[in-house]
C-alpha atoms as a PDB file:
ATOM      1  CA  UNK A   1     125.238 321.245-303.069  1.00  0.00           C
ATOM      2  CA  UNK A   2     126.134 323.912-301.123  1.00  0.00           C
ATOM      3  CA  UNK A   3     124.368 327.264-300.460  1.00  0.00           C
ATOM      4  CA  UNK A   4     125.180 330.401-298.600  1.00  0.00           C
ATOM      5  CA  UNK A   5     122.423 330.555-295.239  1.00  0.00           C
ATOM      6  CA  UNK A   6     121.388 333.989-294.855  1.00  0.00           C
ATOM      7  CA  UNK A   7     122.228 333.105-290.866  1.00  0.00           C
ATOM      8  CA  UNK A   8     120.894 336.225-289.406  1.00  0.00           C
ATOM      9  CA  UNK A   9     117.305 335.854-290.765  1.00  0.00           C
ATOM     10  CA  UNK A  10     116.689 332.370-289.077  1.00  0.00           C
ATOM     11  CA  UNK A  11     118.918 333.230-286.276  1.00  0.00           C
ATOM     12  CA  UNK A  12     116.361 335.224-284.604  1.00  0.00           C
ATOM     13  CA  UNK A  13     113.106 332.938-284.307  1.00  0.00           C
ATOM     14  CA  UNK A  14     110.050 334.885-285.607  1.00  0.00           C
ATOM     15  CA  UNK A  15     106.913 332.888-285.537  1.00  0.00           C
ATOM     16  CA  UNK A  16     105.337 329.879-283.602  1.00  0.00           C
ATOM     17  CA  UNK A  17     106.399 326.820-286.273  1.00  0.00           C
ATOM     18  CA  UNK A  18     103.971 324.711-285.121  1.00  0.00           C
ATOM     19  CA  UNK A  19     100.905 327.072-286.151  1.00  0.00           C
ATOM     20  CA  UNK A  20      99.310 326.001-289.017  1.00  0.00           C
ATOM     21  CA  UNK A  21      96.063 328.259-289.887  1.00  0.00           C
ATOM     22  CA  UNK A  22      93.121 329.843-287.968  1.00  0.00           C
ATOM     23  CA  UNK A  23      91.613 326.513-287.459  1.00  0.00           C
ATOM     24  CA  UNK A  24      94.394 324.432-286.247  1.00  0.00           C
ATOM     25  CA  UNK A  25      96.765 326.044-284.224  1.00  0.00           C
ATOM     26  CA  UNK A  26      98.841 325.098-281.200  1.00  0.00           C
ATOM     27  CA  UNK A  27      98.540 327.515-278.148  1.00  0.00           C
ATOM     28  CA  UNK A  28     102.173 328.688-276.476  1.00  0.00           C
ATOM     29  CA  UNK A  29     102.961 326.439-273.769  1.00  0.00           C
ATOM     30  CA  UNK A  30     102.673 328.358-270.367  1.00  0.00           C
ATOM     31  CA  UNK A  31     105.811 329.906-268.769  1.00  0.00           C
ATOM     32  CA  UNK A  32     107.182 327.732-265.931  1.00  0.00           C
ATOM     33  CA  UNK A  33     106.583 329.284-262.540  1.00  0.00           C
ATOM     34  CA  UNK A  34     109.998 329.726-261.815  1.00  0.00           C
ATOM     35  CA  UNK A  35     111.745 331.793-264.683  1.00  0.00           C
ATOM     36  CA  UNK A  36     115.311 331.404-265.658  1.00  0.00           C
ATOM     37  CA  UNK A  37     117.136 333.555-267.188  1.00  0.00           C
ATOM     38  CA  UNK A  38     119.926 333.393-269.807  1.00  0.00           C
ATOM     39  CA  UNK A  39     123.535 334.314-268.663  1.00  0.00           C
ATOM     40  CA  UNK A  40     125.991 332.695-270.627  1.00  0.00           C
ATOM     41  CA  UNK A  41     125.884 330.947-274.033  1.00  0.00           C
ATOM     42  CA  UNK A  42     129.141 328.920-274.995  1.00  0.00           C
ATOM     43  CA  UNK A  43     128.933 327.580-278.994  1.00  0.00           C
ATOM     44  CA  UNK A  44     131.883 325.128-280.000  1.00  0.00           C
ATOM     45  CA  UNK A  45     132.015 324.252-283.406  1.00  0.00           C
ATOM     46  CA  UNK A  46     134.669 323.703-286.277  1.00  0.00           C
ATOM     47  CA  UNK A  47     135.101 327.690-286.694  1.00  0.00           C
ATOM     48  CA  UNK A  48     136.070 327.425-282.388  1.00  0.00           C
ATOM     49  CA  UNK A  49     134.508 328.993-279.598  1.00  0.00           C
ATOM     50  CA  UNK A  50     131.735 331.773-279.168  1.00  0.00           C
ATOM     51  CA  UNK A  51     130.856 332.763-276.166  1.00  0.00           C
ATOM     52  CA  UNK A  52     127.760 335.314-275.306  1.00  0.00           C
ATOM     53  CA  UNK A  53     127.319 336.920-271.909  1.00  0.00           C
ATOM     54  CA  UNK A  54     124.104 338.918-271.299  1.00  0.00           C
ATOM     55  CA  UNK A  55     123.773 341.693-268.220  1.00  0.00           C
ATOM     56  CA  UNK A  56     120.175 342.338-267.129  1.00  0.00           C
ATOM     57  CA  UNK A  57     118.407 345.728-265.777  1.00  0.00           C
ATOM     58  CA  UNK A  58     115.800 345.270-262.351  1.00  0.00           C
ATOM     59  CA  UNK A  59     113.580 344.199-265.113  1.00  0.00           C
ATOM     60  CA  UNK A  60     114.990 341.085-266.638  1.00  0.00           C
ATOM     61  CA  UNK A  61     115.554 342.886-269.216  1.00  0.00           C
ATOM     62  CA  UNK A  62     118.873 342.518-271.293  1.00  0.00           C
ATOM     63  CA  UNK A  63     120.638 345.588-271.266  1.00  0.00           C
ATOM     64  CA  UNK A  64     124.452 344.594-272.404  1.00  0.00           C
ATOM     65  CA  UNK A  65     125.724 341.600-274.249  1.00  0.00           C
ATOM     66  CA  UNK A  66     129.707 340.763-274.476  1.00  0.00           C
ATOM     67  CA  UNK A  67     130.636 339.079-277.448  1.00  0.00           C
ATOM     68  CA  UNK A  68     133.915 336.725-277.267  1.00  0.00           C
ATOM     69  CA  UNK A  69     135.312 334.781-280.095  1.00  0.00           C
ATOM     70  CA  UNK A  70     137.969 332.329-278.786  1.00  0.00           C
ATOM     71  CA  UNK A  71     137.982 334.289-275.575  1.00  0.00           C
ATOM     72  CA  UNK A  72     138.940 337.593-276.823  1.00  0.00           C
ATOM     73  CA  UNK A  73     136.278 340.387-276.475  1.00  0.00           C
ATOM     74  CA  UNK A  74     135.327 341.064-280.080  1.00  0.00           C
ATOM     75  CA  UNK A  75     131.964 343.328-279.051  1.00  0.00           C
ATOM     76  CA  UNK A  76     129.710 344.842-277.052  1.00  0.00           C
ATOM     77  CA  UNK A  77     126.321 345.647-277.353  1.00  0.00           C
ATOM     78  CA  UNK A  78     123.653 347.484-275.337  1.00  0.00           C
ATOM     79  CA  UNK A  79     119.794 347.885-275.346  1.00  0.00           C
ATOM     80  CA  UNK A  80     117.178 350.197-274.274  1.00  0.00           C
ATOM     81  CA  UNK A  81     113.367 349.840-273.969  1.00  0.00           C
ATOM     82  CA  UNK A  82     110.013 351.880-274.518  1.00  0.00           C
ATOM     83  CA  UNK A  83     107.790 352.312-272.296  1.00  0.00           C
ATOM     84  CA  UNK A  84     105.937 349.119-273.146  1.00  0.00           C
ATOM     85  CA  UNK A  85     108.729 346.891-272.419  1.00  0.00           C
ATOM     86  CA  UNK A  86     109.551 346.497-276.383  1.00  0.00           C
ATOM     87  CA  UNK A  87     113.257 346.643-277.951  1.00  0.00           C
ATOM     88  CA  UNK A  88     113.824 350.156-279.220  1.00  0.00           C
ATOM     89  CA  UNK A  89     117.529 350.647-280.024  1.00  0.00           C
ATOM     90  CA  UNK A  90     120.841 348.644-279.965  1.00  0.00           C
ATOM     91  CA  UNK A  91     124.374 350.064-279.930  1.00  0.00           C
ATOM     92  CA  UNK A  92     127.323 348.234-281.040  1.00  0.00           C
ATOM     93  CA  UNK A  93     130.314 349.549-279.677  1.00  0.00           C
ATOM     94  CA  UNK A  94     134.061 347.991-280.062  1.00  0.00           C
ATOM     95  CA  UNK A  95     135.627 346.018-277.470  1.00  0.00           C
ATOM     96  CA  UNK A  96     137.048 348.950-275.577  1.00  0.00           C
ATOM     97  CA  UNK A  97     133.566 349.850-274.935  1.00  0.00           C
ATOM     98  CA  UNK A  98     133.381 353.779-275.979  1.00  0.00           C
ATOM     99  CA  UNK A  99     133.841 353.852-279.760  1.00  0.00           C
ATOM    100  CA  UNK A 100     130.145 353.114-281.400  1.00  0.00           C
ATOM    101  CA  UNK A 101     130.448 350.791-284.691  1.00  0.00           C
ATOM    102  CA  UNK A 102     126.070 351.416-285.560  1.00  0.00           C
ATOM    103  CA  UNK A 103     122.979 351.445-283.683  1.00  0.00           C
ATOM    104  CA  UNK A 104     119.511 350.514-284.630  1.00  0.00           C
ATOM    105  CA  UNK A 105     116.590 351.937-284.443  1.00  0.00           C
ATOM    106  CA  UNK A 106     112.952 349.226-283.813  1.00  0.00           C
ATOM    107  CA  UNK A 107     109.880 349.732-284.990  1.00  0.00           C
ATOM    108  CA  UNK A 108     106.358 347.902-284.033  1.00  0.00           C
ATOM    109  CA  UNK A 109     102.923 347.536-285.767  1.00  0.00           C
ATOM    110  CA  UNK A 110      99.483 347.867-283.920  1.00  0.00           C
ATOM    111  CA  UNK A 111      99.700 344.272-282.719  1.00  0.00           C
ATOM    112  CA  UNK A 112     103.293 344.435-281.249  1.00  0.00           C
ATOM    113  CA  UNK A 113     105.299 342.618-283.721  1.00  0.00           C
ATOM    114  CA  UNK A 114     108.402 344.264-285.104  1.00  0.00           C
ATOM    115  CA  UNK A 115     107.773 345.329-288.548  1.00  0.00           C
ATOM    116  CA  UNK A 116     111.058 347.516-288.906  1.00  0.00           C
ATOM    117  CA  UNK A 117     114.762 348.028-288.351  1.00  0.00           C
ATOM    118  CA  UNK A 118     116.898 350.364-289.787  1.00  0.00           C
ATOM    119  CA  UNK A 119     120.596 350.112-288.848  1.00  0.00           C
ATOM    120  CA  UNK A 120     122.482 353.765-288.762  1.00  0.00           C
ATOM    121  CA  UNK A 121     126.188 355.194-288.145  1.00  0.00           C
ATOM    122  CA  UNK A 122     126.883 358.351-286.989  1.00  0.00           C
ATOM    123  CA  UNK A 123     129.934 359.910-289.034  1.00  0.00           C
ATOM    124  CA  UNK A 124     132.360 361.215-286.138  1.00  0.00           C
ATOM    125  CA  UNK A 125     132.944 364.343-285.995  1.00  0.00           C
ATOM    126  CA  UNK A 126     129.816 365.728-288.294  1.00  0.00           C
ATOM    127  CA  UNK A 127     126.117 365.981-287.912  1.00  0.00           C
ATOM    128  CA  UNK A 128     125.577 363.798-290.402  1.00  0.00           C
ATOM    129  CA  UNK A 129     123.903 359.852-290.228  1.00  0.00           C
ATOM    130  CA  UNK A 130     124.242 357.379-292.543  1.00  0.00           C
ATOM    131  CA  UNK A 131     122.055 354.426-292.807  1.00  0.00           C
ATOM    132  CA  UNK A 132     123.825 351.287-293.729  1.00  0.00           C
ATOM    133  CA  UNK A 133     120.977 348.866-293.526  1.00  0.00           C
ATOM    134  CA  UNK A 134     117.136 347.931-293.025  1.00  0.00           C
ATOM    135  CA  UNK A 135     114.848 345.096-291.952  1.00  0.00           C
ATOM    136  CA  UNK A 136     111.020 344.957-293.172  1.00  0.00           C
ATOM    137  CA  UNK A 137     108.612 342.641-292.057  1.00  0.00           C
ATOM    138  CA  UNK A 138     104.737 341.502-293.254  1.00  0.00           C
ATOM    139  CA  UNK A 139     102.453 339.519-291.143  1.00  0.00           C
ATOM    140  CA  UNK A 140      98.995 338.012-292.510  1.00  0.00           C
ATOM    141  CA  UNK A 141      95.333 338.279-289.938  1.00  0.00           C
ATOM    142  CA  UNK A 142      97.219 335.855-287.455  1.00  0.00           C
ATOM    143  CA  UNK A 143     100.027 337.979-286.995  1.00  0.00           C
ATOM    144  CA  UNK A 144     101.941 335.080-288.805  1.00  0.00           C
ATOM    145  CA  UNK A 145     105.045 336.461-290.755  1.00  0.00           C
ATOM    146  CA  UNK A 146     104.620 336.077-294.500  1.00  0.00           C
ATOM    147  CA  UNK A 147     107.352 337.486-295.081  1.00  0.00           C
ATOM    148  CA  UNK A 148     110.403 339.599-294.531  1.00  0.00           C
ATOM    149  CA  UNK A 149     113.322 341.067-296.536  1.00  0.00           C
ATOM    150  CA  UNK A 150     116.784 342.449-295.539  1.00  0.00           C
ATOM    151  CA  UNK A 151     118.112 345.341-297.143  1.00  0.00           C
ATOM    152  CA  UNK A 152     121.981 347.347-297.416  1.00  0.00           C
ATOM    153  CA  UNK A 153     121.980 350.485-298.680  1.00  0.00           C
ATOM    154  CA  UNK A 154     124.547 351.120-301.159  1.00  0.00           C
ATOM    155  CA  UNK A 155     124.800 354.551-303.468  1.00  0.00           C
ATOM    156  CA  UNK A 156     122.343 355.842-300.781  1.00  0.00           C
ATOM    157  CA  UNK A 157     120.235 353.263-302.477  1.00  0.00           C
ATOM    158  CA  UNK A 158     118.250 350.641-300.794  1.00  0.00           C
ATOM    159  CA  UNK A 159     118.959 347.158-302.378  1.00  0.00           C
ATOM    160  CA  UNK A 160     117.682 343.556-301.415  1.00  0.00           C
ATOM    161  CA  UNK A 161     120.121 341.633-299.530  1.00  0.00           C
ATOM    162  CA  UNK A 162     117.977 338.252-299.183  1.00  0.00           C
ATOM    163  CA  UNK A 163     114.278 337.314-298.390  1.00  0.00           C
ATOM    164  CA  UNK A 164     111.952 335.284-296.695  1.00  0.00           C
ATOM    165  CA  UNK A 165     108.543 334.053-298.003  1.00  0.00           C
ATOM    166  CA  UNK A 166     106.536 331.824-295.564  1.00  0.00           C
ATOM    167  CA  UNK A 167     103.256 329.966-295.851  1.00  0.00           C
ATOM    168  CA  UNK A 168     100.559 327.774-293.875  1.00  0.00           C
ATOM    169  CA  UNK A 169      98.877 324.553-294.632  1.00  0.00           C
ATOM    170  CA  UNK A 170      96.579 322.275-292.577  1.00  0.00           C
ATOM    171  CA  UNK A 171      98.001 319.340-291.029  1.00  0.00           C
ATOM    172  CA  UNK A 172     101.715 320.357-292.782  1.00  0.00           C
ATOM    173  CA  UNK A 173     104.915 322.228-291.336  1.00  0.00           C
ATOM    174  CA  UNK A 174     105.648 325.781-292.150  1.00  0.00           C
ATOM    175  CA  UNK A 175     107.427 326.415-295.634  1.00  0.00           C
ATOM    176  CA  UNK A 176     109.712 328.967-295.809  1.00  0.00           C
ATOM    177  CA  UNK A 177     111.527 330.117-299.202  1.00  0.00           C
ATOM    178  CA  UNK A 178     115.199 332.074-298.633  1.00  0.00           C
ATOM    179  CA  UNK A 179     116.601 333.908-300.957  1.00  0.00           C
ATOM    180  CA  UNK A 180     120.055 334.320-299.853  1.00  0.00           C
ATOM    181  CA  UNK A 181     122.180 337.644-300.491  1.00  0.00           C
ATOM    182  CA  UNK A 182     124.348 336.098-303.547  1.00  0.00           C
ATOM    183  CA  UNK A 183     120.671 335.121-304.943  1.00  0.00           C
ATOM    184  CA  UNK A 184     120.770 331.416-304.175  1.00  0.00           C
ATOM    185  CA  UNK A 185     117.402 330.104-303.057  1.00  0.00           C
ATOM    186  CA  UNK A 186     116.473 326.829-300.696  1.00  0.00           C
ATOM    187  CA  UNK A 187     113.251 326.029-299.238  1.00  0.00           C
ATOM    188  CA  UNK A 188     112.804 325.114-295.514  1.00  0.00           C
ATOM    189  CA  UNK A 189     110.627 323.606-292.886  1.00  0.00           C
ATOM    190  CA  UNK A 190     111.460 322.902-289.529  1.00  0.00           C
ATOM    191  CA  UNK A 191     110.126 320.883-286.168  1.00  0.00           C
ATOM    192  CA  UNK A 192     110.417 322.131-282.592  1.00  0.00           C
ATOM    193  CA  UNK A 193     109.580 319.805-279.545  1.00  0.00           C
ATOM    194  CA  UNK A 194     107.213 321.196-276.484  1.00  0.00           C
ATOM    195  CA  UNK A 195     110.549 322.353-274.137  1.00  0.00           C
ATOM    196  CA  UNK A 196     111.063 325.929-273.542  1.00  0.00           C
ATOM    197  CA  UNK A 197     113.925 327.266-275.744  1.00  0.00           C
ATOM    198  CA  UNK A 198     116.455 329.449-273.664  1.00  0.00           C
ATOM    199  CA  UNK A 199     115.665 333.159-275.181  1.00  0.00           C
ATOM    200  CA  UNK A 200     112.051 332.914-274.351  1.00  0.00           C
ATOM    201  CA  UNK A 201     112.593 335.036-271.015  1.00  0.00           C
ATOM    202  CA  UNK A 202     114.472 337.576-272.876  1.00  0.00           C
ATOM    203  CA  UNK A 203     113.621 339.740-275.128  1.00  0.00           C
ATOM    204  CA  UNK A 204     114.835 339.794-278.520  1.00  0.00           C
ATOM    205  CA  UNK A 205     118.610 341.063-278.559  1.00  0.00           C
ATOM    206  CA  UNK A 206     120.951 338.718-280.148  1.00  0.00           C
ATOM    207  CA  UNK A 207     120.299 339.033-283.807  1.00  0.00           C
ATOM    208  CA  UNK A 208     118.270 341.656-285.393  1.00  0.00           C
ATOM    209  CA  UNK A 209     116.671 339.898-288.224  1.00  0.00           C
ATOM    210  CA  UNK A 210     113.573 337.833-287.307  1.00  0.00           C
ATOM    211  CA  UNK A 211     113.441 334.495-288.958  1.00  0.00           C
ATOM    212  CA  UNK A 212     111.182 331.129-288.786  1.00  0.00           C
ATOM    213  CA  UNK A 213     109.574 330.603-285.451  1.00  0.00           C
ATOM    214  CA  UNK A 214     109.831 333.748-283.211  1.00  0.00           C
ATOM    215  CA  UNK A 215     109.207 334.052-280.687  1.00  0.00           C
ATOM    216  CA  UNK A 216     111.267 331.036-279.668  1.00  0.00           C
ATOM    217  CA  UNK A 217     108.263 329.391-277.278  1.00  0.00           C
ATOM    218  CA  UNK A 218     110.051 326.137-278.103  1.00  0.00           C
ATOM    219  CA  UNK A 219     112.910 324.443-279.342  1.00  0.00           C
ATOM    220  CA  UNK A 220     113.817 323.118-282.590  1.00  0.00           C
ATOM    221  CA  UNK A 221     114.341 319.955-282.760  1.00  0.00           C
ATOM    222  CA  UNK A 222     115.070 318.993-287.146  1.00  0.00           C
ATOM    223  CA  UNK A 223     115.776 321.390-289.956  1.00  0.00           C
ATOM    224  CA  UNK A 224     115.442 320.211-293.749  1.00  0.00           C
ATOM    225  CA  UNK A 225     116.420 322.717-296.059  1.00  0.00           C
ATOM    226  CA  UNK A 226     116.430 321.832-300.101  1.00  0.00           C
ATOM    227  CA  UNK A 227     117.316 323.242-303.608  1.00  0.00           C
ATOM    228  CA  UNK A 228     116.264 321.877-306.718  1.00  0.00           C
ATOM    229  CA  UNK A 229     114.638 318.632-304.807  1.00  0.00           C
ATOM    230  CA  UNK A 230     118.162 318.117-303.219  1.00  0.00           C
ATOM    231  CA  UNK A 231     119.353 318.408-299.937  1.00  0.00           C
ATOM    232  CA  UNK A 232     121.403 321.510-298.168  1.00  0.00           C
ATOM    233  CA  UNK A 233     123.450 319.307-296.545  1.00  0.00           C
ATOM    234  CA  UNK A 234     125.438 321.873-294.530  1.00  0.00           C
ATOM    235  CA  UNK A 235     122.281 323.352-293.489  1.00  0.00           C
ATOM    236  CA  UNK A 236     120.509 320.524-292.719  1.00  0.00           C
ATOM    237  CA  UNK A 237     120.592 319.458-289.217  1.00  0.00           C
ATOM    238  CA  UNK A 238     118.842 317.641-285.757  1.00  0.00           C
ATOM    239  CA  UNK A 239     119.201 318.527-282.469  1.00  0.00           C
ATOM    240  CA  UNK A 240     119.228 316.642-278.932  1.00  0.00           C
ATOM    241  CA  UNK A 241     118.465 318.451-275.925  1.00  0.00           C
ATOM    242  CA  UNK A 242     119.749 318.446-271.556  1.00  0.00           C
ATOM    243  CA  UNK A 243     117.512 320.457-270.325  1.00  0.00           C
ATOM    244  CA  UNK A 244     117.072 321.512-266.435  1.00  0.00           C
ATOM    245  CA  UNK A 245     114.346 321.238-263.563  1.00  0.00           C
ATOM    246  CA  UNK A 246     112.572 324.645-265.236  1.00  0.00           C
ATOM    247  CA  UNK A 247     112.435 322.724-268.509  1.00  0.00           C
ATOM    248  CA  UNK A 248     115.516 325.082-270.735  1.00  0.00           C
ATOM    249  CA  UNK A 249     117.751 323.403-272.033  1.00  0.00           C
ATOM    250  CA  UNK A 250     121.070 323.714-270.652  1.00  0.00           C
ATOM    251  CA  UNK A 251     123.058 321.925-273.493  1.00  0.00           C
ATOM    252  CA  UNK A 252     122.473 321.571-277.191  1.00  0.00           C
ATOM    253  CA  UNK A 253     123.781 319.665-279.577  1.00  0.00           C
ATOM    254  CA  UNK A 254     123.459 320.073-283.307  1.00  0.00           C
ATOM    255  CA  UNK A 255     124.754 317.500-286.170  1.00  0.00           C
ATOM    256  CA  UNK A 256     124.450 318.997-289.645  1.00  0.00           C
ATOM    257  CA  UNK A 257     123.845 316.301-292.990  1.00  0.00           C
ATOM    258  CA  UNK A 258     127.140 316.899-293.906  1.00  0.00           C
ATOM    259  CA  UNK A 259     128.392 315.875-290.686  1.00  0.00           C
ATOM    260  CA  UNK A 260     129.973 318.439-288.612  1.00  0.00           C
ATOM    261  CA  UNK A 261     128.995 319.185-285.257  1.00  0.00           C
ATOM    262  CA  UNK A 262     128.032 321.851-283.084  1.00  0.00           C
ATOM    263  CA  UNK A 263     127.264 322.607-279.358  1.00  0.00           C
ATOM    264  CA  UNK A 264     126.054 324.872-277.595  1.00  0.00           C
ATOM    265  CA  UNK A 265     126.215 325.396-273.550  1.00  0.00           C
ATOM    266  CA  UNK A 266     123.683 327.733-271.734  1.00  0.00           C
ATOM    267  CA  UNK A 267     124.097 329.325-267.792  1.00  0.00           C
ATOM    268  CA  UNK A 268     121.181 330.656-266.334  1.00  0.00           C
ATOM    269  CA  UNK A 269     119.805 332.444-263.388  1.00  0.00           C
ATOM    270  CA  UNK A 270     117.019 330.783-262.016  1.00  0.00           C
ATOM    271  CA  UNK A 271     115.448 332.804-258.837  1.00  0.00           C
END
């Protein structure tokens, strides 16, 4: 059986997967003393070769990424902070660097967690801004994401465009229910090992939706996804990790149910 992932929602990693209630749950493992930070990410799969190079302000904060699909350029993005060191807008600009695509706008509840996105395009040559599409997250008394839903406005309308539901038992793995954007639905859970996953110095840049497991304290290690009590085959996966002296992994490779293989390189600056 095959169903549609709604990619960007688990892309980004949203809340600690090992947490299972108030009672029971597993404190982030402390930062190595030595940071690294994430320069280059190569992914080679049967689509080809993605590459993502990040530039960094005084900071360490990302402040451009480049975008290359089989070594062509296909987009830039840039970043800018509040005062508090949180995400507040994103610009994606074509490969020639000048002409903006969208930008997006962050938004934060009282404990810090993004709770909001709203993606927007300026028409050229008017006043006017259109808003093309929206994020909206909810988070329970442990700041635990319960869920989250991504939205498209269409007809100046705002309109579903998949969902996340999420919830925590004792002694069990997170469950998380996707509906996709074509309405197909799978259920998830997911188990991470104790390394440090490779975004965790960075701030969260490379997809907008948040997903299962953000921030990404740790790496995941097995995915099981299911419809109907079978499995998602082409969702499914495990993943073996290289990882250097600091702990990140510096190669990843993934092997889906269904077979096909993925992997994933990562460059870092370690001072």
């Amino acid at each position: 059986m095959k169903i549609k992932l709604l990619a960007p929602l688990f892309a980004l990693l949203l809340l600690a997967g090992c947490a299972e209630d108030e009672t029971n749950v597993v404190e982030p493992t402390p930062e190595p003393e030595n940071l690294c930070y994430l320069q280059e990410q190569t992914t080679t799969s049967q689509n080809g070769v993605s590459t993502l190079r990040y530039t960094y302000n005084e900071l360490n904060q990302v402040i451009r990424t480049e975008q290359y699909e089989q070594e062509v350029l296909v987009a830039i993005r840039t970043y800018t902070y509040t005062a508090a060191g949180k995400l507040a807008e994103e610009r994606l600009l074509k490969p020639d660097g000048q002409e903006e695509v969208s930008f997006t706008e962050y938004s934060y509840n009282q404990e810090g967690l993004l709770s909001k996105y709203e993606v927007k395009q300026q028409v050229p040559g008017l006043e006017a801004v259109h808003r093309l599409a929206a994020f909206k997250a909810v988070y329970d008394m442990q700041n635990r994401l319960t869920s989250a839903t991504d939205y498209l406005y269409l007809n100046n309308k705002e309109q579903s465009n998949g969902s996340l539901k999420q919830t925590y038992k004792t002694n069990k793995p997170v469950s998380a229910t996707v509906v996709t954007a074509d309405a197909s639905t799978y259920t998830a859970t997911f188990v991470q090992d104790s390394s440090r996953a490779p975004l965790s110095a960075v701030q969260q840049y490379l997809h907008r939706r948040p997903g299962i497991a953000y921030p990404s304290i740790n790496n995941i290690t097995a995915f099981n996804a299911t419809s109907d009590g079978e499995a998602v085959a082409d969702i499914s996966y495990t993943v073996t990790y290289e990882r250097n002296e600091q702990g990140y992994p510096v190669s990843a490779t993934k092997i889906f149910n269904n077979t096909a293989e993925e992997k994933t390189t990562y460059t870092y600056s370690c001072p």
